[in-house]
PDB file of N, CA and C in Angstrom:
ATOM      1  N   UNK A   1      17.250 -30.305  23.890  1.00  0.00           N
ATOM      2  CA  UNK A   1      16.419 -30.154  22.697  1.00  0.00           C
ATOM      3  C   UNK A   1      15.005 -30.635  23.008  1.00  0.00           C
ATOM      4  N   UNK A   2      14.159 -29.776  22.632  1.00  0.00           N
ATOM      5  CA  UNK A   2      12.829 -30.229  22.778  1.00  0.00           C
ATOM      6  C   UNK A   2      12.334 -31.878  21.635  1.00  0.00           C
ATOM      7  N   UNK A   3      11.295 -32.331  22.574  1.00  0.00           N
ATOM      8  CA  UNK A   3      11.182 -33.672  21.804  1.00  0.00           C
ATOM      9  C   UNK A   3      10.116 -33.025  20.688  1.00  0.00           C
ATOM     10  N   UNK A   4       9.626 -33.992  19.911  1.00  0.00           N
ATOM     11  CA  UNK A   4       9.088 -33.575  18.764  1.00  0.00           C
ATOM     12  C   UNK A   4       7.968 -33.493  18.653  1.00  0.00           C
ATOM     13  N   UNK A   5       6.971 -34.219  19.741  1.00  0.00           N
ATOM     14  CA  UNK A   5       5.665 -33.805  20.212  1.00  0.00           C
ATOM     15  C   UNK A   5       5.793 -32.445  20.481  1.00  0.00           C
ATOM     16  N   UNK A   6       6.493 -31.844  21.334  1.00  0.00           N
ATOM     17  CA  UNK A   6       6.492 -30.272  21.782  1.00  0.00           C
ATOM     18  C   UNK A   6       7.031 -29.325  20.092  1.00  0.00           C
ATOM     19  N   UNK A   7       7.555 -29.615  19.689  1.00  0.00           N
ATOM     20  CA  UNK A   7       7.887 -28.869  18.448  1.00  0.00           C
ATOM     21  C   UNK A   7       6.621 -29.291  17.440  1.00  0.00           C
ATOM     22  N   UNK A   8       6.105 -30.127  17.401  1.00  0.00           N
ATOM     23  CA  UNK A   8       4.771 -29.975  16.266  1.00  0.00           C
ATOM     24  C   UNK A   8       3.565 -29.310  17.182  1.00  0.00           C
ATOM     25  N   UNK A   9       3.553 -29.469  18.773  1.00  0.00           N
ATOM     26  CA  UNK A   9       2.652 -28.361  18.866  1.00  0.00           C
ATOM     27  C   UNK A   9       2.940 -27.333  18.770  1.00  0.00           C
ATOM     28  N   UNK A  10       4.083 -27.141  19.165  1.00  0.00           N
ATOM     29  CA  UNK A  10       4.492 -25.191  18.798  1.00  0.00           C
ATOM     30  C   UNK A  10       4.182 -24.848  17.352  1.00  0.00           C
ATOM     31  N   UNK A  11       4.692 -25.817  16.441  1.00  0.00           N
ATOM     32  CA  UNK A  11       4.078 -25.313  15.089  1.00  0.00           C
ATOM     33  C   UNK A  11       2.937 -25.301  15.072  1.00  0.00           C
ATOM     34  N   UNK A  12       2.183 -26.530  15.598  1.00  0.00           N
ATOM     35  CA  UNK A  12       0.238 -26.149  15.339  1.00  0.00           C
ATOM     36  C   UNK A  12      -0.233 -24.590  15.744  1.00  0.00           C
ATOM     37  N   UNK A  13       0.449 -24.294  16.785  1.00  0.00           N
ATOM     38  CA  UNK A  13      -0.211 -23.058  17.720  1.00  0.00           C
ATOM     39  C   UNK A  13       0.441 -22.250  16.747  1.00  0.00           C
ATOM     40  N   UNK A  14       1.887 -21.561  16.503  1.00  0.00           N
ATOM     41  CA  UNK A  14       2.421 -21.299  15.587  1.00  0.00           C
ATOM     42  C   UNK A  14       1.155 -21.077  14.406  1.00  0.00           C
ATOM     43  N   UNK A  15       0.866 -22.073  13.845  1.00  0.00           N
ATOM     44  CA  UNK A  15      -0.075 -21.977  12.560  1.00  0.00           C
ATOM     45  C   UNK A  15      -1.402 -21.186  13.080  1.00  0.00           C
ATOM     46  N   UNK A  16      -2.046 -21.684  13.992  1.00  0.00           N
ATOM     47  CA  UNK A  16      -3.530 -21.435  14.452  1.00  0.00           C
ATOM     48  C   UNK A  16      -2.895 -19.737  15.152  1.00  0.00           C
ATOM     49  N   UNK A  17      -1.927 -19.233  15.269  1.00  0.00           N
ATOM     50  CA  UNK A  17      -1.998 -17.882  15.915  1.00  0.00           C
ATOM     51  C   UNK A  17      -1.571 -17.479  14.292  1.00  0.00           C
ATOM     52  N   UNK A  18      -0.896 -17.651  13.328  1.00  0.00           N
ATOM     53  CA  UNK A  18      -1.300 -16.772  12.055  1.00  0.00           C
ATOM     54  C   UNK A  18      -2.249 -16.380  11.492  1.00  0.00           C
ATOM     55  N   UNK A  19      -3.156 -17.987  11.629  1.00  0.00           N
ATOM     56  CA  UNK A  19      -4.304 -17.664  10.969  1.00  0.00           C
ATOM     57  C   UNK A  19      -4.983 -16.928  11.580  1.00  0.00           C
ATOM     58  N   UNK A  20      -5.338 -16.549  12.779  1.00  0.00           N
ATOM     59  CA  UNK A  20      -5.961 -15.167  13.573  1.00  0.00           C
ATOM     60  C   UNK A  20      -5.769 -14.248  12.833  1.00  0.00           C
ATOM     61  N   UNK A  21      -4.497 -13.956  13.288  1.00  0.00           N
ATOM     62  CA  UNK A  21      -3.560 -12.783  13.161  1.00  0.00           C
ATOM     63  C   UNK A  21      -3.968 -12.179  10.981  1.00  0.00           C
ATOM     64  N   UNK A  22      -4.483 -13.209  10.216  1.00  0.00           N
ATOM     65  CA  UNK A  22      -4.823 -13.351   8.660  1.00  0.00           C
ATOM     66  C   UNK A  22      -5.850 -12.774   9.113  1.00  0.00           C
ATOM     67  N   UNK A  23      -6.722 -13.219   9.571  1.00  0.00           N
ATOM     68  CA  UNK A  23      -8.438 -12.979  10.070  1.00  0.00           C
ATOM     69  C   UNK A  23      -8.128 -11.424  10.569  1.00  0.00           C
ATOM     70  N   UNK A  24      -7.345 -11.316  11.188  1.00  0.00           N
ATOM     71  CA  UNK A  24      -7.736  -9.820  11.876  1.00  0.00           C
ATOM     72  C   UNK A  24      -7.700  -8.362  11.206  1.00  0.00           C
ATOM     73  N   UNK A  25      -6.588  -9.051   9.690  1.00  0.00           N
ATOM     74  CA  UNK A  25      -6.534  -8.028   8.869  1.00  0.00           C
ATOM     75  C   UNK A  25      -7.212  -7.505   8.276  1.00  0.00           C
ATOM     76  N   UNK A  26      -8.119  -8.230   7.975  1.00  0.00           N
ATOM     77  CA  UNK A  26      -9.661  -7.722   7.397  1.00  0.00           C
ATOM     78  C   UNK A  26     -10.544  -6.926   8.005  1.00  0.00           C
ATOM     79  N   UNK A  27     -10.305  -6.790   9.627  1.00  0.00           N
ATOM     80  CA  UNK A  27     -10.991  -5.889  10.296  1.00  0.00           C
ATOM     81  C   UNK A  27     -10.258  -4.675  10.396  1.00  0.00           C
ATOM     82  N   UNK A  28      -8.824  -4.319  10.276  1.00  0.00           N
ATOM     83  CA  UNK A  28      -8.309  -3.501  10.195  1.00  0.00           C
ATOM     84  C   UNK A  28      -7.844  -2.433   8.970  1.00  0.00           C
ATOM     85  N   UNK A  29      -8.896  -0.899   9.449  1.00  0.00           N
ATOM     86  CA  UNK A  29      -9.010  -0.197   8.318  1.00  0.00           C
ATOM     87  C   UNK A  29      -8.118   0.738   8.266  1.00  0.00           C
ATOM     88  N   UNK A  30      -6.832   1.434   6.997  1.00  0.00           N
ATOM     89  CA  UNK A  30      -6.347   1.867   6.910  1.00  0.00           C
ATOM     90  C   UNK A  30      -7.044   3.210   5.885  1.00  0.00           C
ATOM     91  N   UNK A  31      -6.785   4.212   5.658  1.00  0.00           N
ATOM     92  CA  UNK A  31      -7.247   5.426   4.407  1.00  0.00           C
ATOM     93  C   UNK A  31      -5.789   6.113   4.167  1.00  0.00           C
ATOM     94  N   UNK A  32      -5.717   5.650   2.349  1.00  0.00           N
ATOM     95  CA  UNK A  32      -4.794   6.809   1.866  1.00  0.00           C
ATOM     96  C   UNK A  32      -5.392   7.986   1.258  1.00  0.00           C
ATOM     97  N   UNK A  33      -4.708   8.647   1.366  1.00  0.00           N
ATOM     98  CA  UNK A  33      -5.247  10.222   1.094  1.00  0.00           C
ATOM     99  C   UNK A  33      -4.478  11.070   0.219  1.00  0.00           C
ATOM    100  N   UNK A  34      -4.859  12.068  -0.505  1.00  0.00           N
ATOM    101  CA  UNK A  34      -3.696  12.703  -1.713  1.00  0.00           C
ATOM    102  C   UNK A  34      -4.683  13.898  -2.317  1.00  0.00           C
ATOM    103  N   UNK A  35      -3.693  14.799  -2.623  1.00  0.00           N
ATOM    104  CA  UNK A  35      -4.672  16.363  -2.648  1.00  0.00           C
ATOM    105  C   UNK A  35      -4.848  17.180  -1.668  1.00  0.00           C
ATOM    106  N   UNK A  36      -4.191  16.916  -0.712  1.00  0.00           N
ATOM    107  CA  UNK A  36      -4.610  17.506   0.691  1.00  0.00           C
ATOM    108  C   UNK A  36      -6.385  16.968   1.184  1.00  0.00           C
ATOM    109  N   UNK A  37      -6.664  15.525   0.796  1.00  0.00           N
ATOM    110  CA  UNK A  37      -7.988  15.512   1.082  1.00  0.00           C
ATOM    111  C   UNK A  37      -8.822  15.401   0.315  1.00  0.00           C
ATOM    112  N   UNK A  38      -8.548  15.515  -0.954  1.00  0.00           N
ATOM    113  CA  UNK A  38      -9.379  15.977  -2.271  1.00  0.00           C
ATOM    114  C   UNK A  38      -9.893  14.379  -2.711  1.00  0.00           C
ATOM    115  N   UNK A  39      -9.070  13.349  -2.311  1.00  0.00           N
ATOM    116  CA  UNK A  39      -9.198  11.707  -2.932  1.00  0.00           C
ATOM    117  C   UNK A  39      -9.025  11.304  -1.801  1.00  0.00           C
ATOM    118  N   UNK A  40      -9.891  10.422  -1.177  1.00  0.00           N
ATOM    119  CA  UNK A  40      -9.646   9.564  -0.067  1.00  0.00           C
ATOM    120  C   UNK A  40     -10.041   8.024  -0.990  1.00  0.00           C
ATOM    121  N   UNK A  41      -8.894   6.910   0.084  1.00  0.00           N
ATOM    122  CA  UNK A  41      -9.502   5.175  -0.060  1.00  0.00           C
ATOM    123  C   UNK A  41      -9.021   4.667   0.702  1.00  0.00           C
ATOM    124  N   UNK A  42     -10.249   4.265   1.438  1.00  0.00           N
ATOM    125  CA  UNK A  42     -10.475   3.227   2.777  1.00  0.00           C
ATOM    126  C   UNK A  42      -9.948   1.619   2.269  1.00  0.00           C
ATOM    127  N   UNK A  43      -9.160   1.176   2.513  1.00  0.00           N
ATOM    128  CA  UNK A  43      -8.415  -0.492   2.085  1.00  0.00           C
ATOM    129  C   UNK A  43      -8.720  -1.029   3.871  1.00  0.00           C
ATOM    130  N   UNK A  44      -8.700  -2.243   3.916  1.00  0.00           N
ATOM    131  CA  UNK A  44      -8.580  -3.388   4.869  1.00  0.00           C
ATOM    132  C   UNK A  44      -6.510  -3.139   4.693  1.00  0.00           C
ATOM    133  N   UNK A  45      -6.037  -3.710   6.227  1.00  0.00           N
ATOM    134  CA  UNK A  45      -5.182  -3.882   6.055  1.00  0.00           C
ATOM    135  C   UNK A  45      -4.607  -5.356   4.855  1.00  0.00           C
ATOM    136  N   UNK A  46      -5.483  -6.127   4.622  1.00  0.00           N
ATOM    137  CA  UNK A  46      -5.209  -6.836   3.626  1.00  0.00           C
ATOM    138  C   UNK A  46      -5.153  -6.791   2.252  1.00  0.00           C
ATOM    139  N   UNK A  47      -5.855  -4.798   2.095  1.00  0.00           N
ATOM    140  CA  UNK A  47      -5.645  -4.188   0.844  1.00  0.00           C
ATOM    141  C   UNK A  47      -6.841  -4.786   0.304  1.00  0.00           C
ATOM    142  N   UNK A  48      -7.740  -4.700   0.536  1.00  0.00           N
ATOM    143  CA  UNK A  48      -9.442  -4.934   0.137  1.00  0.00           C
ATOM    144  C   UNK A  48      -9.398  -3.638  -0.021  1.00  0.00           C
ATOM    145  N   UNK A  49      -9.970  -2.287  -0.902  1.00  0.00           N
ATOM    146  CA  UNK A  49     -10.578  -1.329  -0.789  1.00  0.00           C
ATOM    147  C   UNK A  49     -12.402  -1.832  -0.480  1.00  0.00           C
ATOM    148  N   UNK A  50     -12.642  -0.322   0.641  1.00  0.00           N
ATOM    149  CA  UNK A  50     -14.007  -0.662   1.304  1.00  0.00           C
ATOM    150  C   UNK A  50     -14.485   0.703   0.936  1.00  0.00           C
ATOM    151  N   UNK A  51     -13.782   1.785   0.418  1.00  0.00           N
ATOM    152  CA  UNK A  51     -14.670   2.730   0.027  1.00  0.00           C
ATOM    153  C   UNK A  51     -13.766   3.776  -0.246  1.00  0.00           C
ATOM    154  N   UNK A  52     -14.198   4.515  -1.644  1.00  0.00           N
ATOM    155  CA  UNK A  52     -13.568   5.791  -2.663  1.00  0.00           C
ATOM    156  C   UNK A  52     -14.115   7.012  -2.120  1.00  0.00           C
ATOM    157  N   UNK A  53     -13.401   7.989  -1.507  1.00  0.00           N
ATOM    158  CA  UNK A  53     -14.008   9.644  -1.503  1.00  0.00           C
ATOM    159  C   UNK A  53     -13.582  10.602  -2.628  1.00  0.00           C
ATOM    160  N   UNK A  54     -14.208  10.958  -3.067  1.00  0.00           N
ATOM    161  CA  UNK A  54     -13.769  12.109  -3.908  1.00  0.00           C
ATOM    162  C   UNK A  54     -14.490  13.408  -4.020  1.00  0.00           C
ATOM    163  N   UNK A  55     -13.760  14.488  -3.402  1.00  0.00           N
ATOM    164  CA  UNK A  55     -14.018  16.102  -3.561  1.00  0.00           C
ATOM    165  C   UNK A  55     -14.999  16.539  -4.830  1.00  0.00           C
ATOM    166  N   UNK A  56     -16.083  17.005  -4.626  1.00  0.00           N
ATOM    167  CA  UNK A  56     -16.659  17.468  -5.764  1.00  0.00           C
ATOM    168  C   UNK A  56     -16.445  18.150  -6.778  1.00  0.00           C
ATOM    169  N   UNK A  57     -15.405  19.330  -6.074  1.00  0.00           N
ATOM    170  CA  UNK A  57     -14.448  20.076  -7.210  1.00  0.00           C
ATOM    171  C   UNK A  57     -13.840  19.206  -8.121  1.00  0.00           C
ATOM    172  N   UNK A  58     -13.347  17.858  -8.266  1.00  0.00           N
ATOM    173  CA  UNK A  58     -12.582  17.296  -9.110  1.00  0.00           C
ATOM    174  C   UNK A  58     -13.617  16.291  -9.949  1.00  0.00           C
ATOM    175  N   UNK A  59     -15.237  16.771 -10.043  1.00  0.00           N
ATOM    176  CA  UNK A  59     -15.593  16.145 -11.247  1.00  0.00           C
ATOM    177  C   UNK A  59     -16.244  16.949 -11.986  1.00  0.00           C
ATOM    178  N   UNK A  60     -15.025  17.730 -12.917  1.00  0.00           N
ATOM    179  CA  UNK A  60     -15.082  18.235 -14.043  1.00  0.00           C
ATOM    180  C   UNK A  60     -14.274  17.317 -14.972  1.00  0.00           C
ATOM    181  N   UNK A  61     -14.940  17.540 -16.256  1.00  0.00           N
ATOM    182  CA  UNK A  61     -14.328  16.991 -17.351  1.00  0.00           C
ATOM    183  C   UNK A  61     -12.548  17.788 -17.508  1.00  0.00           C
ATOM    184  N   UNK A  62     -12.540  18.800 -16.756  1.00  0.00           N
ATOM    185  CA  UNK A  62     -10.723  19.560 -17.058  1.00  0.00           C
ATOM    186  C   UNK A  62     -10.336  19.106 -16.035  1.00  0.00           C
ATOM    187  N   UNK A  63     -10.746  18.558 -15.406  1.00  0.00           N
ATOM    188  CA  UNK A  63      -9.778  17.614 -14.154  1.00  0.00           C
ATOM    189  C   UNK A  63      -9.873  16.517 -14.245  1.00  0.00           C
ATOM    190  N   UNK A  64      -9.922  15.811 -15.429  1.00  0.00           N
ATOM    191  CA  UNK A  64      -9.644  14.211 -15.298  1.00  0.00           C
ATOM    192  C   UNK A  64      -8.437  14.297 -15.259  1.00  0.00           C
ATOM    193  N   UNK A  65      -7.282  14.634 -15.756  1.00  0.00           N
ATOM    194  CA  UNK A  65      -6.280  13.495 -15.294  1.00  0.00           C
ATOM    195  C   UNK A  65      -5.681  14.249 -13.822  1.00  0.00           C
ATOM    196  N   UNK A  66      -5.912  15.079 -13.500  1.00  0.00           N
ATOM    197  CA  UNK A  66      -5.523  15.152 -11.988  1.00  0.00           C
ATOM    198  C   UNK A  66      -6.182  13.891 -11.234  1.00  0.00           C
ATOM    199  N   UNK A  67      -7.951  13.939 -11.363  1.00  0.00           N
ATOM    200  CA  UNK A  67      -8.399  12.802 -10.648  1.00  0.00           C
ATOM    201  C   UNK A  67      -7.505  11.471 -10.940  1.00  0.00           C
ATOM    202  N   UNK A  68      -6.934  11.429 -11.896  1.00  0.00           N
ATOM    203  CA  UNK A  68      -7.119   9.939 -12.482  1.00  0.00           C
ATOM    204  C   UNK A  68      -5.581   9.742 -11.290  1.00  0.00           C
ATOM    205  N   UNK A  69      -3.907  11.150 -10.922  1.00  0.00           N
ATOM    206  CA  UNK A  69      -3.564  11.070 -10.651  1.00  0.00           C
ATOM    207  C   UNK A  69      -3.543  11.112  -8.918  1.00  0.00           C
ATOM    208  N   UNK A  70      -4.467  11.917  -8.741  1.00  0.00           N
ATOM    209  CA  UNK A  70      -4.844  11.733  -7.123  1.00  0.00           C
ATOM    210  C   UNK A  70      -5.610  10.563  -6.740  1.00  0.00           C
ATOM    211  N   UNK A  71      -6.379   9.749  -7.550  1.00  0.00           N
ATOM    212  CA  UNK A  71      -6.646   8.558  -7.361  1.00  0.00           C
ATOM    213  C   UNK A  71      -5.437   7.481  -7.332  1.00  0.00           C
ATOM    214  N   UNK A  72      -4.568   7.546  -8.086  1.00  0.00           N
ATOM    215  CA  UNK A  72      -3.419   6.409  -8.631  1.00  0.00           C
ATOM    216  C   UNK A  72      -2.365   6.807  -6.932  1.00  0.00           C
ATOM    217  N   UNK A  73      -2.705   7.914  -6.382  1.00  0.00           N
ATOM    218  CA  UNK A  73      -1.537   8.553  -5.497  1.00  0.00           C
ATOM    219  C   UNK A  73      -2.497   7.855  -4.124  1.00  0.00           C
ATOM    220  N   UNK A  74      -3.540   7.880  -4.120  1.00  0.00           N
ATOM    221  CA  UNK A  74      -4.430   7.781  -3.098  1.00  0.00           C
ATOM    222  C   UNK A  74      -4.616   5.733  -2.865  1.00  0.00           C
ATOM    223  N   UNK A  75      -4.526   5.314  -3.750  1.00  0.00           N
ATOM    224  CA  UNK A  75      -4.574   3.921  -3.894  1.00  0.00           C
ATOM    225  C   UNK A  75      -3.320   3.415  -3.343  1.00  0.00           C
ATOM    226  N   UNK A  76      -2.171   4.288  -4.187  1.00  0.00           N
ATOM    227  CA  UNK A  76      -0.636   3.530  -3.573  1.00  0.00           C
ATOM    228  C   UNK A  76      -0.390   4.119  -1.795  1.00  0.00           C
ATOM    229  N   UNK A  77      -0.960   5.240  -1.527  1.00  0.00           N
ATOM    230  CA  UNK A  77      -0.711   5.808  -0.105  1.00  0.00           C
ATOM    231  C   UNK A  77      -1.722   4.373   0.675  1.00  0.00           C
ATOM    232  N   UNK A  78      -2.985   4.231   0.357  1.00  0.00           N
ATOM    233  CA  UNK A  78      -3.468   3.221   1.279  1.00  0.00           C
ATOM    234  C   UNK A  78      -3.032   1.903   1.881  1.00  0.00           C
ATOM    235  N   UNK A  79      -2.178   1.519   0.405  1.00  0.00           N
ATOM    236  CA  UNK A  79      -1.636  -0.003  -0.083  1.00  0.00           C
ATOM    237  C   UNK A  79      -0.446   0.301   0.932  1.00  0.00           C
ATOM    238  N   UNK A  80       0.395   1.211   1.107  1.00  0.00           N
ATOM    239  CA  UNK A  80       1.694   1.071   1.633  1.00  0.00           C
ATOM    240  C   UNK A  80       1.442   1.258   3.295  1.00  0.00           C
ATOM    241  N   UNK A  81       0.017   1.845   3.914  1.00  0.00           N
ATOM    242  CA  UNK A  81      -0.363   1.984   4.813  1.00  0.00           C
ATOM    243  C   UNK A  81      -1.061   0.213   5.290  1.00  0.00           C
ATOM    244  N   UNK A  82      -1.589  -0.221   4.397  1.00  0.00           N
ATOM    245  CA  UNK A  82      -2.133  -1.354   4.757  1.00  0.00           C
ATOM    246  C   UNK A  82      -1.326  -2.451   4.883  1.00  0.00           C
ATOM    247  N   UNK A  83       0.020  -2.476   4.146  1.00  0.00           N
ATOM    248  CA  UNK A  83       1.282  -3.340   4.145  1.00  0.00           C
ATOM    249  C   UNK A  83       1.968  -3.034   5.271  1.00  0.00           C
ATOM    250  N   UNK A  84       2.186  -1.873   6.082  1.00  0.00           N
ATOM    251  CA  UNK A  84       2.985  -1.510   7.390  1.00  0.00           C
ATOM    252  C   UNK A  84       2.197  -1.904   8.408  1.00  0.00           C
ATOM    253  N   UNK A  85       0.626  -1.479   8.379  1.00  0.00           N
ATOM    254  CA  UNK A  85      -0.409  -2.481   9.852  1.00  0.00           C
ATOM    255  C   UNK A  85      -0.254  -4.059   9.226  1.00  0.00           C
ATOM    256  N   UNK A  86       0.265  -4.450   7.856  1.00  0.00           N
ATOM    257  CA  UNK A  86       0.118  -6.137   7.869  1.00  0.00           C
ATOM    258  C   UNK A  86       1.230  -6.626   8.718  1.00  0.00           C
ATOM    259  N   UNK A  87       2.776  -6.189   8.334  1.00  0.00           N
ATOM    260  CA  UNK A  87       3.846  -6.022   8.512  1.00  0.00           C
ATOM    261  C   UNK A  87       3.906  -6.368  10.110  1.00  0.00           C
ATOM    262  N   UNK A  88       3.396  -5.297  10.715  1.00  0.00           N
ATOM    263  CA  UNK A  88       3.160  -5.087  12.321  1.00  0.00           C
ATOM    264  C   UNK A  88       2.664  -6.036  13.061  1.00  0.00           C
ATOM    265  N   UNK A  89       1.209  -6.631  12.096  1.00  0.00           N
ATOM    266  CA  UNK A  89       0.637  -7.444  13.109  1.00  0.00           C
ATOM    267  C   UNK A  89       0.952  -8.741  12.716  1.00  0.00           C
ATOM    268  N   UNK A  90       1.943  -9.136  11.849  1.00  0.00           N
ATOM    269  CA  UNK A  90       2.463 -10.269  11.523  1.00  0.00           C
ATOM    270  C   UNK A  90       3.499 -10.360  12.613  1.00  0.00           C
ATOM    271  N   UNK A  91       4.209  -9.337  12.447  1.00  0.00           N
ATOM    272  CA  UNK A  91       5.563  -9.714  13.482  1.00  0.00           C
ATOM    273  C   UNK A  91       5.355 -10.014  14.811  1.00  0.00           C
ATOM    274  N   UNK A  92       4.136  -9.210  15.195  1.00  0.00           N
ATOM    275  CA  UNK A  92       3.315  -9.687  16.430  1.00  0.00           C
ATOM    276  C   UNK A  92       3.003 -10.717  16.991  1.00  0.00           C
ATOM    277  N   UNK A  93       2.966 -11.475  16.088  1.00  0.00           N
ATOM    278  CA  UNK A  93       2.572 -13.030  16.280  1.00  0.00           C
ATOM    279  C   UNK A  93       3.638 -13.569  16.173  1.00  0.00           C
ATOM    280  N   UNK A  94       5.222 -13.191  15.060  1.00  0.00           N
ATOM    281  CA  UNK A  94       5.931 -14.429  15.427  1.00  0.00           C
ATOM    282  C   UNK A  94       7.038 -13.674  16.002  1.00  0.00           C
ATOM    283  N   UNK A  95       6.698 -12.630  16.438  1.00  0.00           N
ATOM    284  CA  UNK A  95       8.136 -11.823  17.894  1.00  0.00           C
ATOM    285  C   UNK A  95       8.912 -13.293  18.850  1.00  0.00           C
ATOM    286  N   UNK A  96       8.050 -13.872  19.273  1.00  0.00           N
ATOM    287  CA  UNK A  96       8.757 -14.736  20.272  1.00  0.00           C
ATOM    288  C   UNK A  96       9.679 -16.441  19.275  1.00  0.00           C
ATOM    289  N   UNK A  97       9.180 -16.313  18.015  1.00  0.00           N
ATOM    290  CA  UNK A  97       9.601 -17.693  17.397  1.00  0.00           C
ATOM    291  C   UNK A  97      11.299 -17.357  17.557  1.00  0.00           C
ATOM    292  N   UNK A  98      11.514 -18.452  17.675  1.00  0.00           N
ATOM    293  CA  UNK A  98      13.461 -18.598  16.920  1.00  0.00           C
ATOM    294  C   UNK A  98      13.348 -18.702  15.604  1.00  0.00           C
ATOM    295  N   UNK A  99      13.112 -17.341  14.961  1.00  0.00           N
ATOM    296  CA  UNK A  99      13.174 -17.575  13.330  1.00  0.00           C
ATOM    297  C   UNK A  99      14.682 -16.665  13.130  1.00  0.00           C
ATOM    298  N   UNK A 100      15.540 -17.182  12.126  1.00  0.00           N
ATOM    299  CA  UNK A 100      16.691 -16.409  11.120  1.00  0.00           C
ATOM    300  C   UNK A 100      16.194 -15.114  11.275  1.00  0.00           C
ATOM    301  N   UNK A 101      17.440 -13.770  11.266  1.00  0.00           N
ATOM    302  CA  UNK A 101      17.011 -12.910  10.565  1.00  0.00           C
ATOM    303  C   UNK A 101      16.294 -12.540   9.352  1.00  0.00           C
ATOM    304  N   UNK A 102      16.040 -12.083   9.342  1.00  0.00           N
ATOM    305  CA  UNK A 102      14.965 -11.422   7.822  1.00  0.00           C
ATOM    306  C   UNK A 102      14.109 -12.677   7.568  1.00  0.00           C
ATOM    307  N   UNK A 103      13.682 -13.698   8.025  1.00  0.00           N
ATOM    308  CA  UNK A 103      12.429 -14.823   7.791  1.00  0.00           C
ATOM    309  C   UNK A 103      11.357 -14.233   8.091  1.00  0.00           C
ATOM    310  N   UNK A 104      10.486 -14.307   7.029  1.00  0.00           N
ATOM    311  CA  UNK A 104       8.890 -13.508   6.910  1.00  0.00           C
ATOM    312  C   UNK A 104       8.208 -14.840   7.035  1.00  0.00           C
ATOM    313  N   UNK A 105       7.227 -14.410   7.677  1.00  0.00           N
ATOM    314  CA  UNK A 105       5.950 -15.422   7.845  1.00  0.00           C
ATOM    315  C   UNK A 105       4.654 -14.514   7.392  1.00  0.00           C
ATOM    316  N   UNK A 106       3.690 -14.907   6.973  1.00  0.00           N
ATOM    317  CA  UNK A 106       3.492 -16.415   6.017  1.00  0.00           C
ATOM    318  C   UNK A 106       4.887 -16.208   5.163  1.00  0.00           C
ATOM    319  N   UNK A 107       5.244 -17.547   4.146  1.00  0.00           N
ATOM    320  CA  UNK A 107       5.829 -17.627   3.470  1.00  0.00           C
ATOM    321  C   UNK A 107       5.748 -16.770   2.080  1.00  0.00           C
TER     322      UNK A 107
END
């Protein structure tokens, strides 16, 4: 068994390689898309949106609620894109821990 100096540094490093791994999500840009193209949104993998596209054809007053639904479709496509690069680059960092099955980090 490791002594307990070596197990609180593994947790320090442990901690200081999440918090990177937090930091890096913000640089990483995901876009959901819906309409074939018609609604684009650029999110951070931490689900920051950084920027809305929208097709010119869809600003008419007889296409609001399509927009309102290719927007609502375009927001959840980004979010579930930005949760699978979080997902990824989380596990990345704790691939080598002895954690339980199914234990998520952060908490």
């Amino acid at each position: 068994m490791k002594n307990l100096d070596e197990i609180l540094a593994m947790a320090q490093n442990v901690q200081n390689e999440l918090q990177k791994a937090q930091e890096n999500l913000d640089t990483i840009e995901v876009e959901g898309v819906s309409g074939g193209g018609l609604v684009r949104v650029k999110a951070t993998a931490k689900g920051r949106i950084s920027n809305i596209s929208i097709d010119d054809s869809l600003m008419q007053a007889s296409e609001k609620q399509m927009l309102e639904d290719l927007l609502a479709a375009a927001f959840n496509d980004a979010r579930t894109k930005a949760d699978a690069v979080s997902s990824t680059e989380m596990s990345k960092m704790t691939s080598g821990l002895p954690l339980p099955p199914g234990f998520k980090l952060p908490f």
